[in-house]
C-alpha atoms as a PDB file:
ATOM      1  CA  UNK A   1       6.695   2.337  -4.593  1.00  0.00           C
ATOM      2  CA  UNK A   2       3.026   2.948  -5.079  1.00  0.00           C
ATOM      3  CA  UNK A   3       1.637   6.746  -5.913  1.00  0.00           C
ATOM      4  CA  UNK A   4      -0.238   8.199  -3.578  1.00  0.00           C
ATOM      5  CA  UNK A   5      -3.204   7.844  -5.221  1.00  0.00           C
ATOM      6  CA  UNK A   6      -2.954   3.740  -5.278  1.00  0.00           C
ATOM      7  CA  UNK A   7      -1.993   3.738  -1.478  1.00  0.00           C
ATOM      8  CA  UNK A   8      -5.003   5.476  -0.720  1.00  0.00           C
ATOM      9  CA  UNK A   9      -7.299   2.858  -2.332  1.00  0.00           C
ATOM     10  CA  UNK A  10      -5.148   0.140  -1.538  1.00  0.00           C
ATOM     11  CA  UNK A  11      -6.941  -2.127   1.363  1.00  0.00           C
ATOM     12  CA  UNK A  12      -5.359  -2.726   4.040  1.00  0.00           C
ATOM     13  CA  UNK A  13      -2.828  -5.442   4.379  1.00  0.00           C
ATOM     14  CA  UNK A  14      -1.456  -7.726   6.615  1.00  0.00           C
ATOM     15  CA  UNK A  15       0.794 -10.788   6.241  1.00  0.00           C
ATOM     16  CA  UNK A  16       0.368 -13.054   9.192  1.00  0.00           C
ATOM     17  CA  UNK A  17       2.525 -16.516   7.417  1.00  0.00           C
ATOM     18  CA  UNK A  18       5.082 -16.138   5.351  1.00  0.00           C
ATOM     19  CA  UNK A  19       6.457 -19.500   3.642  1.00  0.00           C
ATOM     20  CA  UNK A  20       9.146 -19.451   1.133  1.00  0.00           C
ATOM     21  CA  UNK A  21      10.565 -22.637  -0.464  1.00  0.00           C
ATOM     22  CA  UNK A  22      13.338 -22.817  -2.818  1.00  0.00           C
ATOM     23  CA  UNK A  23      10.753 -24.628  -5.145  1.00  0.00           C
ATOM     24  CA  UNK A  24       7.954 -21.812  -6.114  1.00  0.00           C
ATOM     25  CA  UNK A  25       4.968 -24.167  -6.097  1.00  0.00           C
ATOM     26  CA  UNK A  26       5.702 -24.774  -2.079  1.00  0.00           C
ATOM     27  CA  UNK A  27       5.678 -20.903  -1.652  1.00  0.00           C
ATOM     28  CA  UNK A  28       2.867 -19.445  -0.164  1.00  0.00           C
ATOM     29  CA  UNK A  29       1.963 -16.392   2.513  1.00  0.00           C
ATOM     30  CA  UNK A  30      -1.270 -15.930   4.620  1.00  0.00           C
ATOM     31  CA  UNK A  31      -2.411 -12.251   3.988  1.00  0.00           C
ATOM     32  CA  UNK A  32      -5.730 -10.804   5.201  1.00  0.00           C
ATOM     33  CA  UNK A  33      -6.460 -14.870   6.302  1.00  0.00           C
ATOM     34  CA  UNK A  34      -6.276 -15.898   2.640  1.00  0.00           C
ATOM     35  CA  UNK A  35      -3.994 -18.346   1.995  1.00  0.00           C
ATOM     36  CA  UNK A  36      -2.199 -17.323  -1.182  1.00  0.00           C
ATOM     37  CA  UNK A  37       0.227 -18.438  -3.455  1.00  0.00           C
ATOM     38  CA  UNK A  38       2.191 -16.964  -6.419  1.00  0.00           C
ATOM     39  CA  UNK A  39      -0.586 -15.634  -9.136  1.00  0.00           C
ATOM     40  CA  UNK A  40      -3.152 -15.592  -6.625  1.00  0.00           C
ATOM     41  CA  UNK A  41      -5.350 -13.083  -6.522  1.00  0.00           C
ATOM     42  CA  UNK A  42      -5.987 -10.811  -2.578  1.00  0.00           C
ATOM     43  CA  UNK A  43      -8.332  -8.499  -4.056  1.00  0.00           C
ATOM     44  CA  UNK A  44      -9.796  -7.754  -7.708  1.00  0.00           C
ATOM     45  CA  UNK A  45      -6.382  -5.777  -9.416  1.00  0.00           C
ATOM     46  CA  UNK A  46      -4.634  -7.036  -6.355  1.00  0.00           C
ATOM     47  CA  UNK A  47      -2.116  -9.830  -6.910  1.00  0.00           C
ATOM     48  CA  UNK A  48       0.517 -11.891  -5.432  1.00  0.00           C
ATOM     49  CA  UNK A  49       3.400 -11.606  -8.406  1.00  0.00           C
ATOM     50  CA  UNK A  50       5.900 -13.284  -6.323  1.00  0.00           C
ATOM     51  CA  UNK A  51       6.690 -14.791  -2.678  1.00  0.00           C
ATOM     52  CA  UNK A  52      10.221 -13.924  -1.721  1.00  0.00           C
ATOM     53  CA  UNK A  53      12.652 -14.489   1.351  1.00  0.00           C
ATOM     54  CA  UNK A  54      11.570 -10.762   2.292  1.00  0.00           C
ATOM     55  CA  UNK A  55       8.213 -10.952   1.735  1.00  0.00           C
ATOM     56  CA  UNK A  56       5.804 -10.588  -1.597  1.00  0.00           C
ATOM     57  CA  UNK A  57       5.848  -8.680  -4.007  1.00  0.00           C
ATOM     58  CA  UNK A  58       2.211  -7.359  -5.040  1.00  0.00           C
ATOM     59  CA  UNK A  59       0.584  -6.019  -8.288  1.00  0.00           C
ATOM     60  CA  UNK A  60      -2.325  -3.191  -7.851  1.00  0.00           C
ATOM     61  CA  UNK A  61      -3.025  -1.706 -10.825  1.00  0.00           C
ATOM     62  CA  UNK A  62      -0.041  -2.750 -12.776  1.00  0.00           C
ATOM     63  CA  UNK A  63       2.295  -1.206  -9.830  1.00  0.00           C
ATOM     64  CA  UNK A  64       4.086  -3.733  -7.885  1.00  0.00           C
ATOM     65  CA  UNK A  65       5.325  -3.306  -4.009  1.00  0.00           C
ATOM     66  CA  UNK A  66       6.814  -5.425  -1.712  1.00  0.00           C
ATOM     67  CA  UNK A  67       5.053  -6.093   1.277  1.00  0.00           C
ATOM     68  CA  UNK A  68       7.665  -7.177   3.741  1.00  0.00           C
ATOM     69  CA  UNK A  69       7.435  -9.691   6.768  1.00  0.00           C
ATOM     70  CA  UNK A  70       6.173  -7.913   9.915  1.00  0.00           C
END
């Protein structure tokens, strides 16, 4: 979980596709209408670590979060 801090100056989010694929180069998620994959970049400090069955997991600042599947 993020501190406080973070979540305040974290944009907003929101994950319209979410694609995950046994094979992690077919993984990919729609958030904020950029189509991303793992290592990808939403924001500057803001990246896509991982695409998982529940979601992806983010980095922001060196803190990572899950952002689940609506």
């Amino acid at each position: 979980h993020l501190p406080e801090n973070l979540r305040a100056s974290l944009p907003d989010l929101k994950m319209t596709v979410h694609s995950w694929d046994e094979q992690s180069r077919s993984r990919f998620a729609i958030i904020n209408n950029k189509n991303l994959k793992e290592g990808d970049y939403i924001a500057p400090e803001l990246k896509v670590e991982h695409i998982t069955q529940n979601g992806a997991i983010l980095n922001y600042q060196g803190h990572t979060f899950l952002l689940g599947i609506n």
